[in-house]
Protein backbone atom coordinates (compact mmCIF):
# COMPACT_ATOMS: atom_id res chain seq x y z
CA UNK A 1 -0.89 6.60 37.54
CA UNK A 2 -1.17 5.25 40.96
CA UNK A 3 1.14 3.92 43.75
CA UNK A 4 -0.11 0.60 44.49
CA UNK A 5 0.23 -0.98 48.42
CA UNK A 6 3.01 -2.97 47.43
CA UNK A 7 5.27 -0.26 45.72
CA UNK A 8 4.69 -0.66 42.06
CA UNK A 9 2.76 1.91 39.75
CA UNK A 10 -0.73 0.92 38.20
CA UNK A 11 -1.80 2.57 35.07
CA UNK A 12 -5.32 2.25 34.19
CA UNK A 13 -5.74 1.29 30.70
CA UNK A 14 -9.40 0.96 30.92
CA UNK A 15 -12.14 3.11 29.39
CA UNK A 16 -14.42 4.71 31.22
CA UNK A 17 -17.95 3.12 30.64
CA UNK A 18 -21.09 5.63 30.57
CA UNK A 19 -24.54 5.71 29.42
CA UNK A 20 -25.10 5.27 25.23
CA UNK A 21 -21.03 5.75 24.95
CA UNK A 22 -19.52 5.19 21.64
CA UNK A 23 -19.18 1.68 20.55
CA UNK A 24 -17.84 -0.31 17.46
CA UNK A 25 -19.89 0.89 14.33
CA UNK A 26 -21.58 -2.24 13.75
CA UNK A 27 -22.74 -2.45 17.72
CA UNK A 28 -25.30 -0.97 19.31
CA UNK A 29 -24.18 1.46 22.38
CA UNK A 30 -24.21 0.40 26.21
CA UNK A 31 -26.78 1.66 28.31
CA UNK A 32 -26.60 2.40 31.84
CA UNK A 33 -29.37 3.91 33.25
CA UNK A 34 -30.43 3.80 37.17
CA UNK A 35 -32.74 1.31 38.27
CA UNK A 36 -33.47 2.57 41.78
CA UNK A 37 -32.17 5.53 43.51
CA UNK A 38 -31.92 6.33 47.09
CA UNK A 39 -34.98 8.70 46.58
CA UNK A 40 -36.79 5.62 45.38
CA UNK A 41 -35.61 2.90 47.98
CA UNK A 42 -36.90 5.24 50.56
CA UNK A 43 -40.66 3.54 49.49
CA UNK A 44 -38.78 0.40 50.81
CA UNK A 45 -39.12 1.37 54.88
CA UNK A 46 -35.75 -0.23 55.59
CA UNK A 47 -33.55 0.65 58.80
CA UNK A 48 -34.87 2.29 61.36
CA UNK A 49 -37.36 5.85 61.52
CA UNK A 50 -34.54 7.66 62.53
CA UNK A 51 -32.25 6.04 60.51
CA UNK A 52 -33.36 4.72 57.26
CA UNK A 53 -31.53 2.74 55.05
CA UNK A 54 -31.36 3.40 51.32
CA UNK A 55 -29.73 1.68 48.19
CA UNK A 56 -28.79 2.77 44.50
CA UNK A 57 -28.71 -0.25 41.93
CA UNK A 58 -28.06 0.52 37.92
CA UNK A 59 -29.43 -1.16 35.21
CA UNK A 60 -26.63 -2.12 32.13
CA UNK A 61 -27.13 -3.63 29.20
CA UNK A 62 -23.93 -3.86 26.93
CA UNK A 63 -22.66 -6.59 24.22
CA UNK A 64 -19.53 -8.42 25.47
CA UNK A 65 -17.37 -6.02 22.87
CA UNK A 66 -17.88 -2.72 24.28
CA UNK A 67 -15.43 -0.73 25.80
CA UNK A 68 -12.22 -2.26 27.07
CA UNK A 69 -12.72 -5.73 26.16
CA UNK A 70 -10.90 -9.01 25.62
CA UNK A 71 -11.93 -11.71 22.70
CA UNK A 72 -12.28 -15.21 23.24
CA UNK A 73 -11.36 -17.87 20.40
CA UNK A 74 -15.35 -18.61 20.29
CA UNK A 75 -15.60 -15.03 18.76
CA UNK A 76 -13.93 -15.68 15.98
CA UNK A 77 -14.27 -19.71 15.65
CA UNK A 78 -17.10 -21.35 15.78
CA UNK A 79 -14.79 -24.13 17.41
CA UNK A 80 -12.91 -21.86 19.67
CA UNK A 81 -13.07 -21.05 23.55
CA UNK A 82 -15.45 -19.60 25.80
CA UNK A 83 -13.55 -16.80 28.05
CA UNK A 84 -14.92 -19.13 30.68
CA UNK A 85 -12.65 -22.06 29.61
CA UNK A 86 -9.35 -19.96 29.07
CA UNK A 87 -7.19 -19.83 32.07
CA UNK A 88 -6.52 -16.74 33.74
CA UNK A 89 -2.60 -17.33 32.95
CA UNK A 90 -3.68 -15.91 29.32
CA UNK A 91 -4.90 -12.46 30.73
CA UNK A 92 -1.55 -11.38 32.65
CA UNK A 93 2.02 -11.78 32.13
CA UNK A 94 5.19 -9.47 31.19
CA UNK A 95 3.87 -7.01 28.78
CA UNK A 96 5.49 -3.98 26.52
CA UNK A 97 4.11 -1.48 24.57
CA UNK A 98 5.24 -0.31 21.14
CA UNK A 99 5.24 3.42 20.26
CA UNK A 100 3.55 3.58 16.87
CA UNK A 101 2.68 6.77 17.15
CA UNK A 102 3.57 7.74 13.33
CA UNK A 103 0.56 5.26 12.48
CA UNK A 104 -2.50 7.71 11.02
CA UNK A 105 -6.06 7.10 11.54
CA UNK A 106 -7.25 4.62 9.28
CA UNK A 107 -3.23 3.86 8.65
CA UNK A 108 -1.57 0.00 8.29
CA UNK A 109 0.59 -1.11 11.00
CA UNK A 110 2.94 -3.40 9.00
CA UNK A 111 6.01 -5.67 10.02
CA UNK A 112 8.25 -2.79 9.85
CA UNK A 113 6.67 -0.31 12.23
CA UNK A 114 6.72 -3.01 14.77
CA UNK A 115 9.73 -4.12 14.12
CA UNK A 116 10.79 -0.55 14.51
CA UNK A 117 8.69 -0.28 17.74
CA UNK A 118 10.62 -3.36 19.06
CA UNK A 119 13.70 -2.00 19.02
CA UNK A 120 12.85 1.45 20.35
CA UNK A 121 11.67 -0.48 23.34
CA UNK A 122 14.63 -1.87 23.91
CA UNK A 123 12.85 -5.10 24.75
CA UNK A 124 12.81 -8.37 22.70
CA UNK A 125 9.40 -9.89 22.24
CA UNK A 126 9.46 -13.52 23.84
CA UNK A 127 6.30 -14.12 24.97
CA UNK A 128 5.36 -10.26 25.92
CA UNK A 129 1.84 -9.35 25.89
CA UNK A 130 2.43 -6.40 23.23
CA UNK A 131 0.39 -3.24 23.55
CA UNK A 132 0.03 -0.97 20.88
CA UNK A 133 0.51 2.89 21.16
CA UNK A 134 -1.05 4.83 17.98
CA UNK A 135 -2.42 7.96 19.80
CA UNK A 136 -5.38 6.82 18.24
CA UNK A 137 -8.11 7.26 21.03
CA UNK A 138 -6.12 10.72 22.39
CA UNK A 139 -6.69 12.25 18.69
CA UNK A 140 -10.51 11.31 18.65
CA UNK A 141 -12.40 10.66 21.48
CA UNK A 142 -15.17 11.11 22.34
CA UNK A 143 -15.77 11.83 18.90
CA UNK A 144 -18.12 9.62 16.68
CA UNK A 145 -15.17 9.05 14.40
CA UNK A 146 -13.86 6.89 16.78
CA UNK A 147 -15.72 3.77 16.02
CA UNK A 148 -14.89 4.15 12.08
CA UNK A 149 -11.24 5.60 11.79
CA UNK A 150 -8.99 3.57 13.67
CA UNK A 151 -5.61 2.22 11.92
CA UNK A 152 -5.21 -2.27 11.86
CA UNK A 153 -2.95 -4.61 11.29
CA UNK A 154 -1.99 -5.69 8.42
CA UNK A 155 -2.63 -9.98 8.25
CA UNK A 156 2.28 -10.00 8.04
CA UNK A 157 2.51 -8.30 11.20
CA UNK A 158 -0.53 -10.31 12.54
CA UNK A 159 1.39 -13.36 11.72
CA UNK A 160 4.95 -11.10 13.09
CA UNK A 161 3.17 -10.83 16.60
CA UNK A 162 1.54 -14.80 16.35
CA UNK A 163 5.44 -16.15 16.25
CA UNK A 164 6.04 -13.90 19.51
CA UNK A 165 2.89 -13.46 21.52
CA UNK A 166 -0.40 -15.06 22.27
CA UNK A 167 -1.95 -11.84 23.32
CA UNK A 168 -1.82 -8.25 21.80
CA UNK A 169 -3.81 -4.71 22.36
CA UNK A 170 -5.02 -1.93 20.57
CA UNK A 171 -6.65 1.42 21.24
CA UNK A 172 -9.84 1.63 19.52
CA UNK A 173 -12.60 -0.59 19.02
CA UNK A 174 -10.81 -3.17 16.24
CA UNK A 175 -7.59 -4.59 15.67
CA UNK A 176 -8.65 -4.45 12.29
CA UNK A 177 -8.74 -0.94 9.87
CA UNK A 178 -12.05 0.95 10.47
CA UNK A 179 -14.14 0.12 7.53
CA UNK A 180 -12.41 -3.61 6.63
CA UNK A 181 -13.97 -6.64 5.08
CA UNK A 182 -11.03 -8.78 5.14
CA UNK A 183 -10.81 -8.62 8.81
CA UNK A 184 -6.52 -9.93 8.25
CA UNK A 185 -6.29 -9.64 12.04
CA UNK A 186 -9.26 -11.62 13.22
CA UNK A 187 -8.36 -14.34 11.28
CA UNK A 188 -4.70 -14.76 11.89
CA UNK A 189 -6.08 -14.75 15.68
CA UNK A 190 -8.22 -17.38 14.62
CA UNK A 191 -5.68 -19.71 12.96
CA UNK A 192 -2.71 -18.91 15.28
CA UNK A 193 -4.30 -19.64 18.76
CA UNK A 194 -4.38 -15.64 19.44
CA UNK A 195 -6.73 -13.37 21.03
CA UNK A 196 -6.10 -9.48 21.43
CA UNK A 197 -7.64 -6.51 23.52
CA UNK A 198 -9.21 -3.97 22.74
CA UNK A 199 -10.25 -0.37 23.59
CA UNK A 200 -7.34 0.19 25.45
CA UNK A 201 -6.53 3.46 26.42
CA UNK A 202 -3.19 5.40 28.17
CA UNK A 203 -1.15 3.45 26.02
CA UNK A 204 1.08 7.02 26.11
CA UNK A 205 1.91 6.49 29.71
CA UNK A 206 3.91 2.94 28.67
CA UNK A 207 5.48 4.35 25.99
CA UNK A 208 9.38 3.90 26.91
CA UNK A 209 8.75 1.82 30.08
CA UNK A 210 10.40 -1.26 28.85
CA UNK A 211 8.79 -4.36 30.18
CA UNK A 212 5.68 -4.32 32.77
CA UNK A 213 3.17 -6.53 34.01
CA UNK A 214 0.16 -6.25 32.18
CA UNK A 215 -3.13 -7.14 34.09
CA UNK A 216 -6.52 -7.94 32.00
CA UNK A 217 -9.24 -10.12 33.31
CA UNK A 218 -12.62 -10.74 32.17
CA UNK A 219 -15.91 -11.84 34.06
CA UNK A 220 -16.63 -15.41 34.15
CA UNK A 221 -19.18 -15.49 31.59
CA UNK A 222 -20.15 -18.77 30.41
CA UNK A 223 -20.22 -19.57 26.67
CA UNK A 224 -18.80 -15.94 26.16
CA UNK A 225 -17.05 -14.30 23.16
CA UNK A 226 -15.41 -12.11 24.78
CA UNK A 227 -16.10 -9.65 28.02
CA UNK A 228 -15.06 -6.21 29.43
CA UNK A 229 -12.43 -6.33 31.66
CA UNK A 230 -10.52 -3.77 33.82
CA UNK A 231 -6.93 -3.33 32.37
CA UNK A 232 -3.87 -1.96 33.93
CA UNK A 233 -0.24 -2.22 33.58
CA UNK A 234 1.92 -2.81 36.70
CA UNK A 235 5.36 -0.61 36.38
CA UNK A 236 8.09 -0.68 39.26
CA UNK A 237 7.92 2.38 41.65
């Protein structure tokens, strides 16, 4: 946690992206490898012999769902929005995050828990981007079980958060169960009007906050499903 220049607190909520990292089990890893070092630009001649002027550049090569990420409606309809045609009103806004923390891996979160979470929060969901806190990516990162264990919503409290929220987020790579076919998440997203983060991470640190401003946005990608996006939530100091 940070104190931002105009006397609020940022929390970084974003994962930290490195070379072949894990990624959702039916994705291939990112890779981020360097594509000229300063040992190498040095061939260039640039600057001047006493001074000489030398560069690093990296090469990445990721899918649009790796990492901290946000889904377009395209994703998940072959009808739906680019993230190029949403406007950036959808990817910030007052914000709270649930403490489901009871939730196992590979667990349901149903009506009740967030119901439950609700009201520990003390705030009423009108319109809140809602953040979900399972402790999931604290109990297994970096480990490989990370891309295959991770706890979903169930398709009721999918349709719970639709009648409050246009946006939620999860830690881990799915708002769906590790290991689901039915995908009840993804496709109340898809007939609601909803789209979701995910890969979030820090969730902890919002846990009792009440209400924040939660900050997501992705690169202008044209004709994307989705993109990687830096995330942070914006407390008062």
């Amino acid at each position: 946690m940070t104190l931002s220049d105009r006397g609020t607190r940022l929390v970084d909520l974003s994962l930290d992206m490195t070379n072949q990292m894990p990624a959702h089990a039916l994705f291939p890893s990112p890779i981020m490898i360097p594509y000229v070092t300063h040992e190498m630009a040095k061939a260039a001649g640039l600057g001047e012999p006493d001074d000489p002027m030398t560069y690093c550049i990296n090469y990445i090569s990721t899918l649009e769902h790796v990492g901290t990420h946000v889904d377009a409606p395209l994703h998940i309809s072959p009808s739906g929005a680019s993230i190029d045609q949403l406007s950036l009103d959808w990817f910030t806004g007052k914000a709270v995050c649930l403490d489901l923390r009871h939730i196992p891996d590979l667990g349901d979160i149903d009506v009740a828990d967030l119901e439950e979470g609700e009201r520990q929060s003390g705030v009423k969901i009108d319109g809140h981007i809602v953040l979900l806190c399972t402790g999931f990516h604290a109990r297994n990162w970096p480990n490989r079980e990370v891309v295959t264990n991770n706890p979903g919503l169930t398709y009721a409290a999918s349709e719970w958060l639709a009648d409050r929220s246009r946006m939620h987020g999860v830690e881990g790579p799915s708002t769906d169960k590790g290991g689901t076919k039915e995908f009840p998440n993804h496709r109340v997203c898809r007939d609601r009007g909803m789209i979701h983060y995910e890969w979030l991470v820090n969730l902890e640190q919002l846990v009792g906050q009440g209400e924040f401003v939660f900050h997501g946005y992705p690169l202008k990608l044209i004709n994307g499903s989705g993109s990687p996006v830096r995330a942070l939530a914006e407390l008062p100091a």
